[in-house]
C-alpha atoms as a PDB file:
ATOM      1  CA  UNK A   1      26.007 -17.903   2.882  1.00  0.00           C
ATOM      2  CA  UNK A   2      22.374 -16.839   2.093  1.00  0.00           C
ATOM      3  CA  UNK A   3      19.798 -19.593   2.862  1.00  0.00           C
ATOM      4  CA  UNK A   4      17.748 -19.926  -0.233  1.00  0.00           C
ATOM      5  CA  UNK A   5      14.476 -19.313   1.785  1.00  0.00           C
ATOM      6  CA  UNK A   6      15.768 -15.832   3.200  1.00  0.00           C
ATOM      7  CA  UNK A   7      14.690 -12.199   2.287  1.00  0.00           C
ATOM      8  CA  UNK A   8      17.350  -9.949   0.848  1.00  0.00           C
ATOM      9  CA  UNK A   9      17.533  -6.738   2.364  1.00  0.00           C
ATOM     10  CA  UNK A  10      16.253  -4.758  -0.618  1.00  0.00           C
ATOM     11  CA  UNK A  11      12.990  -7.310  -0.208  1.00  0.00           C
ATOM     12  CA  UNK A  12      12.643  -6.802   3.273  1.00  0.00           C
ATOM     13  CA  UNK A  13      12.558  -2.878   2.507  1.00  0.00           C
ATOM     14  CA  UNK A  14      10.080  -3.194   0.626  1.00  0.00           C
ATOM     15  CA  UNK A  15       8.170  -5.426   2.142  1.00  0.00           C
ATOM     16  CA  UNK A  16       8.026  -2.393   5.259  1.00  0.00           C
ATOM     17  CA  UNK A  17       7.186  -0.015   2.699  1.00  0.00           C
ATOM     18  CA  UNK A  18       4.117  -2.163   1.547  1.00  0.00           C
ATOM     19  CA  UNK A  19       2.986  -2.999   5.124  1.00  0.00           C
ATOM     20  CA  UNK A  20       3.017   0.872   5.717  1.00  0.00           C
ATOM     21  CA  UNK A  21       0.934   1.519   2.562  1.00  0.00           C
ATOM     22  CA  UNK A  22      -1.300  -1.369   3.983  1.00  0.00           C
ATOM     23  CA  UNK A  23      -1.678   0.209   7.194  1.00  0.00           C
ATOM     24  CA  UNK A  24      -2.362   3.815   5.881  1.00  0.00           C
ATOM     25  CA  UNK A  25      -5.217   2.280   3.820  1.00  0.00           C
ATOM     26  CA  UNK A  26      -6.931  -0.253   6.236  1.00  0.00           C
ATOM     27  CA  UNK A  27      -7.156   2.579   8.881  1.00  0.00           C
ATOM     28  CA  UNK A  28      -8.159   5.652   6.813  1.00  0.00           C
ATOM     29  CA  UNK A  29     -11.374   6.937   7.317  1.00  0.00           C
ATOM     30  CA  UNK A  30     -13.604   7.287   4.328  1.00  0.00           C
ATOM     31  CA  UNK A  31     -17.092   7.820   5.398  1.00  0.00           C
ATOM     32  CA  UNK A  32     -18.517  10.417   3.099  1.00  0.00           C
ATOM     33  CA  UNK A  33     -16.303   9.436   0.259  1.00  0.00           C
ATOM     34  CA  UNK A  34     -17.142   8.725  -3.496  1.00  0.00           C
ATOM     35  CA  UNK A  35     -15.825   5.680  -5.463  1.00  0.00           C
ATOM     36  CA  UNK A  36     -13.239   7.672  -7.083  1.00  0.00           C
ATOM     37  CA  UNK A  37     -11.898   9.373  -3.874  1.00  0.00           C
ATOM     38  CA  UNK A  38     -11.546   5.908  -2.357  1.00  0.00           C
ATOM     39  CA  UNK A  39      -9.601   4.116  -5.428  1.00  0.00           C
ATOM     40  CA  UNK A  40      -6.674   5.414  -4.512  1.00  0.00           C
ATOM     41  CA  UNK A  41      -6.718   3.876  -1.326  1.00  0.00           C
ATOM     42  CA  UNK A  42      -7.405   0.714  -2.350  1.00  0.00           C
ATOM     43  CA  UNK A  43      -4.953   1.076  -4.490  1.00  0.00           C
ATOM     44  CA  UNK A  44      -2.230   1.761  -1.355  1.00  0.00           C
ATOM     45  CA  UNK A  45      -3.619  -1.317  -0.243  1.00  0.00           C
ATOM     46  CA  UNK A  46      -3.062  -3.204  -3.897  1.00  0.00           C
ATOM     47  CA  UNK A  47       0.778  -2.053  -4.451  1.00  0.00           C
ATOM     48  CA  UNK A  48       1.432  -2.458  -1.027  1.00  0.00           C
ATOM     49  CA  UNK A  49       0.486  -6.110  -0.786  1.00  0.00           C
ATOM     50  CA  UNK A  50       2.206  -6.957  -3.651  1.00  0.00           C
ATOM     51  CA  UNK A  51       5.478  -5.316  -2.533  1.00  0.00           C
ATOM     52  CA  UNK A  52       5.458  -7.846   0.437  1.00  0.00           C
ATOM     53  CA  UNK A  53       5.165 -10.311  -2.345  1.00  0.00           C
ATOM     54  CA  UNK A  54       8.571  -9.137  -4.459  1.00  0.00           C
ATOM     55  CA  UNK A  55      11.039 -12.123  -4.699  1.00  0.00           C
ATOM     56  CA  UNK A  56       8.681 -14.406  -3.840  1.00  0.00           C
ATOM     57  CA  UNK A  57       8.013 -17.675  -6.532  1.00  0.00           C
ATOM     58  CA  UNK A  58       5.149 -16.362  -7.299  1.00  0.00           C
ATOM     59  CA  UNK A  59       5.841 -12.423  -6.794  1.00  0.00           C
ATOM     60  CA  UNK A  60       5.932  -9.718  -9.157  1.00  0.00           C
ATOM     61  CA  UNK A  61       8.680  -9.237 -11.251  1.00  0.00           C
ATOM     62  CA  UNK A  62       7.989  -5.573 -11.912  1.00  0.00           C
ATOM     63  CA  UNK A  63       5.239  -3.010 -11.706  1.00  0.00           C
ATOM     64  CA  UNK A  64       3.595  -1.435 -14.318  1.00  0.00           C
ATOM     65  CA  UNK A  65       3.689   2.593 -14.515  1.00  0.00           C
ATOM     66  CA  UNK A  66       0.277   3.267 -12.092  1.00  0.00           C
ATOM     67  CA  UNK A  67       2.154   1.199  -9.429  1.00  0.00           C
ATOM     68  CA  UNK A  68       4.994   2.691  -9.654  1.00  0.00           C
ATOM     69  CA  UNK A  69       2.902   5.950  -9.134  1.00  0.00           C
ATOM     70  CA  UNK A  70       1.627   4.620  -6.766  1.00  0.00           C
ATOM     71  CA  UNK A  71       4.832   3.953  -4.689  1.00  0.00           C
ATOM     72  CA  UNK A  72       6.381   7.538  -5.959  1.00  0.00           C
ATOM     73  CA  UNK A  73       3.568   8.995  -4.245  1.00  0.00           C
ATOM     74  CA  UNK A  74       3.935   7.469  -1.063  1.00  0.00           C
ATOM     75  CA  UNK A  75       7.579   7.661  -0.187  1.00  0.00           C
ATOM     76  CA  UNK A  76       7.159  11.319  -1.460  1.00  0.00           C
ATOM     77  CA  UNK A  77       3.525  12.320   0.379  1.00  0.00           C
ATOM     78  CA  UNK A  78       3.172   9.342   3.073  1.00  0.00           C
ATOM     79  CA  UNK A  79      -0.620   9.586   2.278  1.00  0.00           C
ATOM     80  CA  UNK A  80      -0.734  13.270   2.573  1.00  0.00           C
ATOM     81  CA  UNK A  81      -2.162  13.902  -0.742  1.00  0.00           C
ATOM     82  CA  UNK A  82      -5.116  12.320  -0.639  1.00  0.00           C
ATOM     83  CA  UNK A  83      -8.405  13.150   0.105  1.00  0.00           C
ATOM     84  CA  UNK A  84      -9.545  12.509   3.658  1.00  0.00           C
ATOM     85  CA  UNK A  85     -13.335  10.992   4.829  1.00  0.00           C
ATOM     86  CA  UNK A  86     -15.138  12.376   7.516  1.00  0.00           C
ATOM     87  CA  UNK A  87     -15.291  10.971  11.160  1.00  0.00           C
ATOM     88  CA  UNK A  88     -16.975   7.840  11.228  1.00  0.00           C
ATOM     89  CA  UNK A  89     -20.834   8.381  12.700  1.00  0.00           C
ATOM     90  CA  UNK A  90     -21.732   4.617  13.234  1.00  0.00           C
ATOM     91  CA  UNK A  91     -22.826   4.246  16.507  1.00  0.00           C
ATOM     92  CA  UNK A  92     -23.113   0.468  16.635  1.00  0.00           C
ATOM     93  CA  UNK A  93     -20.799  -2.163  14.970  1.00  0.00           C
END
């Protein structure tokens, strides 16, 4: 019997597939990059945090065309397809 506090499988796929998008996102680089090259990235990082959410009590219940765009985009490219910054030239942090 399934406890009622335990991820489904389904959930637990997605929830990989959102920490992936995460990751992609937090660790792009982006120096040199305009607002509008950047969006989708923060996008990735948007979708994917609420696919960790799904079946939660306060989780979505579905995604609205853009995010699932979004997630089209990634299992198809894996980040590929979008546009990539510039080393970063920061010499102190």
């Amino acid at each position: 019997m399934r406890d009622l506090y335990e991820a489904t499988e389904v959930e637990k796929e997605l929830a990989i597939l959102g920490r992936e998008m995460m990751d992609f996102s937090e660790n792009a680089s982006m120096a040199g990059l305009k607002n509008a090259e950047i969006k989708p990235y923060n996008d990735l990082s948007d979708v994917g945090y609420q696919l960790t959410q799904v079946g939660r009590l306060f989780g979505p219940d579905s995604f609205t065309d853009d995010q699932q765009k979004v997630i089209d985009d990634w299992k198809q490219y894996k980040g590929s397809n979008l546009v990539k910054g510039g080393p970063c030239l920061r010499t102190t942090f």
